[in-house]
C-alpha atoms as a PDB file:
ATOM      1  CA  UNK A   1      -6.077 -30.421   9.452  1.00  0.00           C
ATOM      2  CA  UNK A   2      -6.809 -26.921  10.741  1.00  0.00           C
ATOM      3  CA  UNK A   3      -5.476 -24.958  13.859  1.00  0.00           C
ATOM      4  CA  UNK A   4      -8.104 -26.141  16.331  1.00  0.00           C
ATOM      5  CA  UNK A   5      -7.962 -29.846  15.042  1.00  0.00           C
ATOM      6  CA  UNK A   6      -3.843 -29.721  15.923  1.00  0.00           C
ATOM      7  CA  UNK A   7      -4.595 -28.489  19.376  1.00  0.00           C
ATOM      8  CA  UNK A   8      -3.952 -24.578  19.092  1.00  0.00           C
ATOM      9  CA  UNK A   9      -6.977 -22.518  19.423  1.00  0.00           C
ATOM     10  CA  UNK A  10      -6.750 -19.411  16.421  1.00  0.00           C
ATOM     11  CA  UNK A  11      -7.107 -16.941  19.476  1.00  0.00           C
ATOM     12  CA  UNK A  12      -4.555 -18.628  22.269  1.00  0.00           C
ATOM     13  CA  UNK A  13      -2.327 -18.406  19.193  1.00  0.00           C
ATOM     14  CA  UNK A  14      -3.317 -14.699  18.020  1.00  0.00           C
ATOM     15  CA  UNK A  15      -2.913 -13.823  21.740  1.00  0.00           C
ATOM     16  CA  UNK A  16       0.808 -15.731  21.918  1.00  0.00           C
ATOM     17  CA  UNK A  17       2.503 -13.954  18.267  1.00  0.00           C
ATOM     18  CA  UNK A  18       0.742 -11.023  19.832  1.00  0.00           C
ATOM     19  CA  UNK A  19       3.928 -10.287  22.346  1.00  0.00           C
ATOM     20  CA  UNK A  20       6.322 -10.321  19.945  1.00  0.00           C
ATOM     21  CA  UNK A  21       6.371  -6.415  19.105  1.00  0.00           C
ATOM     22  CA  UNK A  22       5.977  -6.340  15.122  1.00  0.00           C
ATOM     23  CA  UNK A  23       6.514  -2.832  13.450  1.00  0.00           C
ATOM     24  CA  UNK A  24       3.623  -1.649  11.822  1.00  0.00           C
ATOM     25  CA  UNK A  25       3.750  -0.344   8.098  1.00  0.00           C
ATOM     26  CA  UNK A  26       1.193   1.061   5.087  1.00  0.00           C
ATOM     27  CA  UNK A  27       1.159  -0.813   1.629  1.00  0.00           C
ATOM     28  CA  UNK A  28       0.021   1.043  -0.884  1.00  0.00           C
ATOM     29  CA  UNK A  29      -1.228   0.319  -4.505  1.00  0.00           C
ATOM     30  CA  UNK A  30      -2.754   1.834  -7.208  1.00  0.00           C
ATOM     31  CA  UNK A  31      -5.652  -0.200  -9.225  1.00  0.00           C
ATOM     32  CA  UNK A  32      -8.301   0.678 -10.970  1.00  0.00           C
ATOM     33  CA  UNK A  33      -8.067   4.613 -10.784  1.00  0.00           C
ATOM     34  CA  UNK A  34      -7.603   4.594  -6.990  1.00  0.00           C
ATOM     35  CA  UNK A  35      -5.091   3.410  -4.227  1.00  0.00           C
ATOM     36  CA  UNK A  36      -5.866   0.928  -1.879  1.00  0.00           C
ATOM     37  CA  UNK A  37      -3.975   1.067   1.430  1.00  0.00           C
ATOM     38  CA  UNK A  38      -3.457  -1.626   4.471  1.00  0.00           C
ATOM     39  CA  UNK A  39      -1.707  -1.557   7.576  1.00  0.00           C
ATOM     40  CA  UNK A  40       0.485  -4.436   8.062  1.00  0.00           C
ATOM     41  CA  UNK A  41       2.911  -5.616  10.562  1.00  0.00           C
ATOM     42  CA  UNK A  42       4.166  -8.110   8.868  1.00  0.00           C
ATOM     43  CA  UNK A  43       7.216  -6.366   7.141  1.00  0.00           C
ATOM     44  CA  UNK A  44      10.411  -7.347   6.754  1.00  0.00           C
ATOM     45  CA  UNK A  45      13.758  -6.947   5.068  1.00  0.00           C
ATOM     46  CA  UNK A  46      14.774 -10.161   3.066  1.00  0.00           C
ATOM     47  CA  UNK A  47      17.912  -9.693   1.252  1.00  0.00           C
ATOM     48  CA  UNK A  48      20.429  -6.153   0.750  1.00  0.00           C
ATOM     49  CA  UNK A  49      21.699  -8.346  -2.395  1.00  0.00           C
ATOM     50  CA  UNK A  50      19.294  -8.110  -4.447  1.00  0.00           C
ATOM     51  CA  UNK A  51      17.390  -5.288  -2.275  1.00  0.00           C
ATOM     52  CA  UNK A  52      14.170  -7.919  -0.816  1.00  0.00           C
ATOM     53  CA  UNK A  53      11.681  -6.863   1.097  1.00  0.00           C
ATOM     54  CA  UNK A  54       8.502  -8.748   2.723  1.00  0.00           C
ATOM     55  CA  UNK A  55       5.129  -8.525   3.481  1.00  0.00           C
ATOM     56  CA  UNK A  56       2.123 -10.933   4.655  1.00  0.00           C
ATOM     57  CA  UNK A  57      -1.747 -10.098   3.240  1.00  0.00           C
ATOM     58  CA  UNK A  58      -4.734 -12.090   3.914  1.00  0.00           C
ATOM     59  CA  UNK A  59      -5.885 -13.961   0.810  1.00  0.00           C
ATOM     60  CA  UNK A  60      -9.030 -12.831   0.587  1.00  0.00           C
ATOM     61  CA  UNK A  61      -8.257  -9.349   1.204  1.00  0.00           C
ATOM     62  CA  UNK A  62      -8.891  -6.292  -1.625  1.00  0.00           C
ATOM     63  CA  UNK A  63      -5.075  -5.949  -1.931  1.00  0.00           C
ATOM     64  CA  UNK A  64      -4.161  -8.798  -2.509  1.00  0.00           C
ATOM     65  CA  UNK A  65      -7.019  -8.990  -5.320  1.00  0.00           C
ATOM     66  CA  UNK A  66      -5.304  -6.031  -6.921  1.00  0.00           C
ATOM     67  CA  UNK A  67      -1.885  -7.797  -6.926  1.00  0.00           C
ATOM     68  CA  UNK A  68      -2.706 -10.256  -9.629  1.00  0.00           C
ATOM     69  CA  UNK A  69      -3.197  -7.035 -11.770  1.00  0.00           C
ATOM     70  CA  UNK A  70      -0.245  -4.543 -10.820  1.00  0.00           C
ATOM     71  CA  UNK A  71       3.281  -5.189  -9.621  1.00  0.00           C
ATOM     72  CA  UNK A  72       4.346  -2.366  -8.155  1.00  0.00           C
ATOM     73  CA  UNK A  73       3.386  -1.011  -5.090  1.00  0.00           C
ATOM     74  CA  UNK A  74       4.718   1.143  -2.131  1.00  0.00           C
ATOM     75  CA  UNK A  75       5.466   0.765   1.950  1.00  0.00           C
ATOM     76  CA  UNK A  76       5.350   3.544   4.262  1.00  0.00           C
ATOM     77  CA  UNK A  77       6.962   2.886   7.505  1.00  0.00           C
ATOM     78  CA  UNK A  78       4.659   4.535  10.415  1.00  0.00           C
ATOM     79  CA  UNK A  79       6.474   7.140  12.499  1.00  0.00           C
ATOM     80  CA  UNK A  80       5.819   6.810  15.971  1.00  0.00           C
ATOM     81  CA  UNK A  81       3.021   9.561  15.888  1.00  0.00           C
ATOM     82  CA  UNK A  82       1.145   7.769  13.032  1.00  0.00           C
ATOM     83  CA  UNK A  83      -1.552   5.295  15.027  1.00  0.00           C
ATOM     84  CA  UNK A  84      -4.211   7.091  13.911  1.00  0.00           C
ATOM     85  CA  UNK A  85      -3.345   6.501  10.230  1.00  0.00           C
ATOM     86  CA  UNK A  86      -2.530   2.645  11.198  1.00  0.00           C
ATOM     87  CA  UNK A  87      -6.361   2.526  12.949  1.00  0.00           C
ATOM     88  CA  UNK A  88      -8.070   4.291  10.034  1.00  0.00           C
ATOM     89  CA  UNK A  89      -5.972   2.053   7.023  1.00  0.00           C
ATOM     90  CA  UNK A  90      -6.687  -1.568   9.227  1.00  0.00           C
ATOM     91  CA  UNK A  91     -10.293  -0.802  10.052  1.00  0.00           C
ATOM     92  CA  UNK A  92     -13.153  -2.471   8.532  1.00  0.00           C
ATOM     93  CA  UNK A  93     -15.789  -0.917   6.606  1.00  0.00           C
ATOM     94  CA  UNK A  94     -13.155   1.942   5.106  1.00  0.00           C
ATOM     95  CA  UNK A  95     -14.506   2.749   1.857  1.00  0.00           C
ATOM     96  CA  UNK A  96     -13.218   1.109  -1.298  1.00  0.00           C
ATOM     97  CA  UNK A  97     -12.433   4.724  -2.906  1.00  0.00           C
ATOM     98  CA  UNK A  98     -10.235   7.748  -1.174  1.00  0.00           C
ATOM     99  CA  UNK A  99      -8.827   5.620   1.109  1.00  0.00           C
ATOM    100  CA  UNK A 100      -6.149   8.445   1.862  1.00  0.00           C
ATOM    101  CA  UNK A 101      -8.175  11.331   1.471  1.00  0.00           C
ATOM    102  CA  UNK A 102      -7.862  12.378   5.643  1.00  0.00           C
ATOM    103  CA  UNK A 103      -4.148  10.614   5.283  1.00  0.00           C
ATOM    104  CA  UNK A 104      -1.490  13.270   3.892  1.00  0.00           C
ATOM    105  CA  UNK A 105       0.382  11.356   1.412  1.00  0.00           C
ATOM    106  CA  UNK A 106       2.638  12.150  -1.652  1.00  0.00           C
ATOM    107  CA  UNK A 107       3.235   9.994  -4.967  1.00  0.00           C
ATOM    108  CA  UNK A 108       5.342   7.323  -4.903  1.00  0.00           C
ATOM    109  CA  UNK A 109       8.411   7.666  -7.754  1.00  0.00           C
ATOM    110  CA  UNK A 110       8.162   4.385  -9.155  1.00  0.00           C
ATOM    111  CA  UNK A 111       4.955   2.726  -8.334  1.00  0.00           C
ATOM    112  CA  UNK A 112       2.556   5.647  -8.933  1.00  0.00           C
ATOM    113  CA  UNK A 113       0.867   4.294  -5.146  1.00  0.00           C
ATOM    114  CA  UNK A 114       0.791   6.509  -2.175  1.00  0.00           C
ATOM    115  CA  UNK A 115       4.044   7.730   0.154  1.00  0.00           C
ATOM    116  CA  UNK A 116       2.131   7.792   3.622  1.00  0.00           C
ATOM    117  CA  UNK A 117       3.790  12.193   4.893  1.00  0.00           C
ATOM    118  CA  UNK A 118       5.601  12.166   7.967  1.00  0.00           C
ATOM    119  CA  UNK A 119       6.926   8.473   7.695  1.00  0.00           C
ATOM    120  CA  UNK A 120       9.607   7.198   9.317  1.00  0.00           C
ATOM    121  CA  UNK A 121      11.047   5.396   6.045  1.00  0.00           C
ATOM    122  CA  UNK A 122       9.505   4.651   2.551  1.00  0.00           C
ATOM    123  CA  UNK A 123      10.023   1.691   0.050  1.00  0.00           C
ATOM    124  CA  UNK A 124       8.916   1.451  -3.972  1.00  0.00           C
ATOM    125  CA  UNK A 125       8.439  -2.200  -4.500  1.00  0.00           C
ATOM    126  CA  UNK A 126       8.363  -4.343  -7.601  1.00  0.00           C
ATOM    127  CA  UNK A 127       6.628  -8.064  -6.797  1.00  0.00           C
ATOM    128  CA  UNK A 128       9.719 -10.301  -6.971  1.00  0.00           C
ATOM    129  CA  UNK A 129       7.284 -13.251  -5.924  1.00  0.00           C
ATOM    130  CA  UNK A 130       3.789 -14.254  -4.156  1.00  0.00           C
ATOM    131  CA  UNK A 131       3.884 -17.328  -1.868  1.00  0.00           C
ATOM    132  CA  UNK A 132       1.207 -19.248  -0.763  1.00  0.00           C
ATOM    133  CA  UNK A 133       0.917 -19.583   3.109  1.00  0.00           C
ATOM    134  CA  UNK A 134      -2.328 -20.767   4.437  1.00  0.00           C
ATOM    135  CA  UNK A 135      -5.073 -17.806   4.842  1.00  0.00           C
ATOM    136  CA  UNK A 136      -2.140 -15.308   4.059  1.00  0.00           C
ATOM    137  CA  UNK A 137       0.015 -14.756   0.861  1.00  0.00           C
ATOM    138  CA  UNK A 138       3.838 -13.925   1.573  1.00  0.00           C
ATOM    139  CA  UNK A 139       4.654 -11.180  -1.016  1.00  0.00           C
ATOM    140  CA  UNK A 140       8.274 -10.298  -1.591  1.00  0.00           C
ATOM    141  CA  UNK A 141       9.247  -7.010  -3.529  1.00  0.00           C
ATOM    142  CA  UNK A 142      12.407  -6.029  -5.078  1.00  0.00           C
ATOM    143  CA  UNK A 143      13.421  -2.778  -3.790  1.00  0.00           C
ATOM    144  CA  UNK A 144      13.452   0.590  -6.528  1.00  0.00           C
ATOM    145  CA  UNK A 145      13.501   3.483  -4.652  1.00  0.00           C
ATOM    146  CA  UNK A 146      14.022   3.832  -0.988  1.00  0.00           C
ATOM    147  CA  UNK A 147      13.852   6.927   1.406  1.00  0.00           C
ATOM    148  CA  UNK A 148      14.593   7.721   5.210  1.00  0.00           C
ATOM    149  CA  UNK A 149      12.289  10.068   6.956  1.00  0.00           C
ATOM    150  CA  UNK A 150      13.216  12.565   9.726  1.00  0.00           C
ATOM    151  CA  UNK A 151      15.836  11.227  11.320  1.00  0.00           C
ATOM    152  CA  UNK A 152      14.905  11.609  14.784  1.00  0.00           C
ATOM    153  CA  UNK A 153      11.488   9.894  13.642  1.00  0.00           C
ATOM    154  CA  UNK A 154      10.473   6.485  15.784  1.00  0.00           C
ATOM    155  CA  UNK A 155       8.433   3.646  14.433  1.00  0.00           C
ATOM    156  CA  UNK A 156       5.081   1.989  15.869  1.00  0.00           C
ATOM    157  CA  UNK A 157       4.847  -1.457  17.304  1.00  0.00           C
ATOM    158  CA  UNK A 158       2.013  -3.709  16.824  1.00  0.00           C
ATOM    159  CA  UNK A 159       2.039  -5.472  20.451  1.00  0.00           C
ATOM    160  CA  UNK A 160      -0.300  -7.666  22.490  1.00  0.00           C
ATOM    161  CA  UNK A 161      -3.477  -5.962  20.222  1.00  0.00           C
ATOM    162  CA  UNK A 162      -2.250  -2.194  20.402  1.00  0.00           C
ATOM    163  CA  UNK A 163      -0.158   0.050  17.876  1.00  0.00           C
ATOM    164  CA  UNK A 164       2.178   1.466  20.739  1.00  0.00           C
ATOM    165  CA  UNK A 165       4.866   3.944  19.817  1.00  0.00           C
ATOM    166  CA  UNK A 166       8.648   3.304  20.007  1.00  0.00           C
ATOM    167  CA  UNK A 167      11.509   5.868  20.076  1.00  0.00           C
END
């Protein structure tokens, strides 16, 4: 039975998860002799013991293609001057290749992926376990290397459509 067929329209619920303020993040994965990038606000710490962490990706999407071939990848949590790099990694149409090219970014220690410079917090991620949850995948990641940014350094908010900035 889908969404509409229970009685919830897809876009009165998009518009209702939409005011719950969800931080907004870059994944990161190399494949096939490039990195692939997404913005997601869909991440989440799961467990300290063993070190968990969360994210959601659509099924059909690119990514989540290349995480049936590599299980390591990397999060960059946006600073709260880093909506421009959230637009430009969640747009459609991006090109396939060089992703980051206009997006400073260093090397990730353990996954090889991309550290998004000027982050508020980074994560190197093994794939602990893929879950199956309608038109998205949960993925969960076992923490290997973790980092803190500037510590005066704010985060972005996904809220009611926008990337806003939070101090």
């Amino acid at each position: 039975m889908t969404t509409e067929e229970r009685g919830v329209a897809p876009d009165d619920l998009r518009a209702a998860v939409g005011r719950l303020p969800a931080g907004v993040a870059v994944v990161t994965l190399a494949w096939r002799g490039t990195v692939h990038a997404t913005t997601v606000s869909s991440f989440t710490s799961v467990s300290l013991e063993p070190p968990l962490v969360l994210f959601c990706v659509h099924a059909d999407a690119r990514l989540r293609d290349a995480l049936d071939d590599v299980d390591t990848w990397s999060v960059s949590v946006l600073a709260d001057d880093q909506a421009p790099t959230a637009d430009w990694l969640s747009s459609y149409g991006r090109p396939t290749i060089d992703q980051l090219a206009r997006v400073p970014h260093r090397t990730a220690p353990v996954s090889g992926s991309a550290w998004i410079d000027g982050a508020a917090a980074w994560f190197d991620c093994r794939t602990y376990a893929v879950h199956s949850a309608g038109d998205h995948d949960v993925v969960v990641g076992l923490v290997e290397a973790v980092e803190q940014g500037r510590p005066g350094a704010g985060g972005l908010v996904h809220l009611r459509g926008r990337v806003r900035p939070v101090s």
